[in-house]
Protein backbone atom coordinates (compact mmCIF):
# COMPACT_ATOMS: atom_id res chain seq x y z
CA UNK A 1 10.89 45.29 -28.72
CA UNK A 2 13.82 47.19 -27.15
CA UNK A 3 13.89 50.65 -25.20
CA UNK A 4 16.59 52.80 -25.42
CA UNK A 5 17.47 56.23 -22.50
CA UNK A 6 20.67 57.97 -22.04
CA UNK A 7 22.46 58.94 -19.04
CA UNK A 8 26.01 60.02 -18.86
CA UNK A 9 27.26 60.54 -22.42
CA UNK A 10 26.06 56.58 -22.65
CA UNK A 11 22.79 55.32 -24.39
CA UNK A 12 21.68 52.29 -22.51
CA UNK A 13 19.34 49.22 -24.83
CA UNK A 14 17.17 46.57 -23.03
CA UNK A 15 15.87 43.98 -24.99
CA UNK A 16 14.99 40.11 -24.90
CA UNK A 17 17.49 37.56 -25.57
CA UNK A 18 17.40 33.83 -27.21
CA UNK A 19 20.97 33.27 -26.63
CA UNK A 20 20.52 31.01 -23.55
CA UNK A 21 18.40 28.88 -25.58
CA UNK A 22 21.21 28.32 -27.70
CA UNK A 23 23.97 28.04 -25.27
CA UNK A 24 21.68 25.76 -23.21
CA UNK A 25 20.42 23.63 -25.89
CA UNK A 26 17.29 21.86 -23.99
CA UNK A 27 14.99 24.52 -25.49
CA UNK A 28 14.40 27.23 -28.24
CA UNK A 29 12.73 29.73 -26.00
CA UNK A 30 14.56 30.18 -22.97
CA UNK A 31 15.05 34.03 -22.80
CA UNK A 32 16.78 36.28 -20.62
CA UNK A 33 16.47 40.08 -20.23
CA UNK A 34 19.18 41.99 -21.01
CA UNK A 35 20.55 45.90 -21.03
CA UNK A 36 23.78 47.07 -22.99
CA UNK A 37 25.21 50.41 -23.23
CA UNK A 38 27.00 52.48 -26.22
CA UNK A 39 28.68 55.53 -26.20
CA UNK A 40 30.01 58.27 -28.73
CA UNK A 41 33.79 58.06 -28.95
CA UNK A 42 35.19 60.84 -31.43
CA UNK A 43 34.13 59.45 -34.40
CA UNK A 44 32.62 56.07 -33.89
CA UNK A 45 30.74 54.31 -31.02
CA UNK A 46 32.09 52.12 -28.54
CA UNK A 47 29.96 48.79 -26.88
CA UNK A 48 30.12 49.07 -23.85
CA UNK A 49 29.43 46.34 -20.96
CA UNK A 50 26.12 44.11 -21.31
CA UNK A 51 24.18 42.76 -18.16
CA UNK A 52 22.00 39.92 -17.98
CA UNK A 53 19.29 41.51 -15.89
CA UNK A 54 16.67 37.97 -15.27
CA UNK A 55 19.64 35.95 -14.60
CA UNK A 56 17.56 33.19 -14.84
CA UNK A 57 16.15 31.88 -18.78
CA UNK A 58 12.37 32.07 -18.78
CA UNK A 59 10.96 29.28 -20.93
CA UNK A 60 8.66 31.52 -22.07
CA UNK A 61 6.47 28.45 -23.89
CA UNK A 62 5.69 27.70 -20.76
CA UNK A 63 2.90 30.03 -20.18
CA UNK A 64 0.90 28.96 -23.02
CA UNK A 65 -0.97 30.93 -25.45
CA UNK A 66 -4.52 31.21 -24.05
CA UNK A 67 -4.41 34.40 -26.06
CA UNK A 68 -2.90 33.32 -28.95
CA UNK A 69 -0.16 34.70 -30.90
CA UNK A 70 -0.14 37.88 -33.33
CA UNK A 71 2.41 35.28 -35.32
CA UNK A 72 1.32 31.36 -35.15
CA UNK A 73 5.07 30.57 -35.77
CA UNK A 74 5.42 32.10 -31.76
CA UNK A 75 4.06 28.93 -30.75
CA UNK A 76 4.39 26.14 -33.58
CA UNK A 77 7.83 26.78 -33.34
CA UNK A 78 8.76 25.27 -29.66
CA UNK A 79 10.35 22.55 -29.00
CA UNK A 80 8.71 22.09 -25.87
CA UNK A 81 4.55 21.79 -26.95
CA UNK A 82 2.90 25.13 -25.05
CA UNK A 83 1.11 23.96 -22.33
CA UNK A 84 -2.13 26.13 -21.35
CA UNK A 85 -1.44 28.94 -18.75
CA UNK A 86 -2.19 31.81 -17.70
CA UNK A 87 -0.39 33.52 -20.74
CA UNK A 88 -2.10 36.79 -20.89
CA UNK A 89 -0.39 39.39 -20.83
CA UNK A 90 2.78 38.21 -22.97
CA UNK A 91 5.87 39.25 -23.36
CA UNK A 92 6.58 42.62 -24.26
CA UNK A 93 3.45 44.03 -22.57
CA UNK A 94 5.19 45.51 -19.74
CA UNK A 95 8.42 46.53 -20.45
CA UNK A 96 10.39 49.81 -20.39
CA UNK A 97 13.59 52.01 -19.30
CA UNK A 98 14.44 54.64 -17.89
CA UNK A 99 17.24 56.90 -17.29
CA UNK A 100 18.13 59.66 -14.25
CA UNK A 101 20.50 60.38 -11.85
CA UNK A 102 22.89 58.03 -13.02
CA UNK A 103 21.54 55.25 -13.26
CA UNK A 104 19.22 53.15 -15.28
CA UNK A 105 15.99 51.47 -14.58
CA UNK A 106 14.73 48.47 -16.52
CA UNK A 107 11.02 46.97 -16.05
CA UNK A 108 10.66 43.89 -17.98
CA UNK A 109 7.92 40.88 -18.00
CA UNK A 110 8.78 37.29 -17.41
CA UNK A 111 7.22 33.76 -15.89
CA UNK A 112 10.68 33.33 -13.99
CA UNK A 113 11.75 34.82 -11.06
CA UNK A 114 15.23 36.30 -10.75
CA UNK A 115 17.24 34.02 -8.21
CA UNK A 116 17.15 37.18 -5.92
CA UNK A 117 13.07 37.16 -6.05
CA UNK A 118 11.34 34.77 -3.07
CA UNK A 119 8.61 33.72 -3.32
CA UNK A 120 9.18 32.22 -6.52
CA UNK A 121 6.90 33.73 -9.54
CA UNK A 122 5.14 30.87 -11.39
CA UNK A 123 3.08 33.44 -13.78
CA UNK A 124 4.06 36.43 -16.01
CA UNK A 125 4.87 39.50 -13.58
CA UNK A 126 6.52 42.35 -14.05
CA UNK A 127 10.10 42.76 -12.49
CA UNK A 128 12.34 45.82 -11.90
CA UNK A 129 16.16 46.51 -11.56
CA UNK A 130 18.28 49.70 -11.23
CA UNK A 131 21.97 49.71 -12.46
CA UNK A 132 24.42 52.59 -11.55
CA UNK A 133 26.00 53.30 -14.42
CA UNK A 134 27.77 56.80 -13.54
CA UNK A 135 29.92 57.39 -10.31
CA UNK A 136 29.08 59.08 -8.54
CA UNK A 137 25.70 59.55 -9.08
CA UNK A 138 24.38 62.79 -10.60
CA UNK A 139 21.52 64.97 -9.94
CA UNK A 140 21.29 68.57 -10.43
CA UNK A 141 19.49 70.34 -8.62
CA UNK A 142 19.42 74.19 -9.61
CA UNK A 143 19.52 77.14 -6.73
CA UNK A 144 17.56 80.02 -6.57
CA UNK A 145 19.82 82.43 -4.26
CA UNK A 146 17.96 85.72 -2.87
């Protein structure tokens, strides 16, 4: 599932992404977080820059499926056999944007700590990160003169 919020005369999209598990090649579920941003130029739209916000590929297998799986090919299809976890909530479950001020604010689940998180998350949390994406940073804040 993605989200989607606007700030700036930019829309900004966070989703999941498989692409390290490609790139990588030890696993078909390592997945990273990610937020990309499009915006309206005359005619057409233009990509614009697109951040990797886990930095670190969450083998999201891992957790197991104590839950199970709304599709059985979610876990039939790893490479690496699901091992039973604490799984519950999955992926998905917590996630959202938001946009203000000029920046964005992403809020994503994963069992893998960014590299910036210590202690070192071993379960499915929830993390957060804010981007600045205009500068300087807007707020408006209408006056009510006498």
């Amino acid at each position: 599932m993605s989200w989607i919020c606007s700030v700036g005369g930019s829309a900004f999209v966070s989703w999941y992404d498989q692409g390290a598990a490609a790139t990588l090649g030890t696993s078909n579920d390592l997945t990273d977080y990610m937020v990309g941003a499009v915006s309206g130029q005359a005619a057409s739209l233009q990509p614009g820059p697109v951040l990797n916000l886990s930095r670190n590929p969450d083998p999201q297998c891992n957790t197991g499926f104590p839950c199970g799986a709304m599709v059985p090919n979610d876990f039939t299809a790893c490479v690496v056999p699901p091992s039973p976890g604490s799984g519950c909530p999955k992926y998905g479950d917590y996630n959202g944007s938001a946009c203000a001020a000029g920046r964005v604010f992403n809020a994503w689940a994963s069992a893998t700590s960014p590299p910036s998180i210590a202690p070192v998350m071993n379960k499915i949390s929830v993390f957060f990160a804010t981007t600045m994406v205009v500068y300087p940073p807007e707020l408006f804040v209408p006056l009510q003169l006498p």
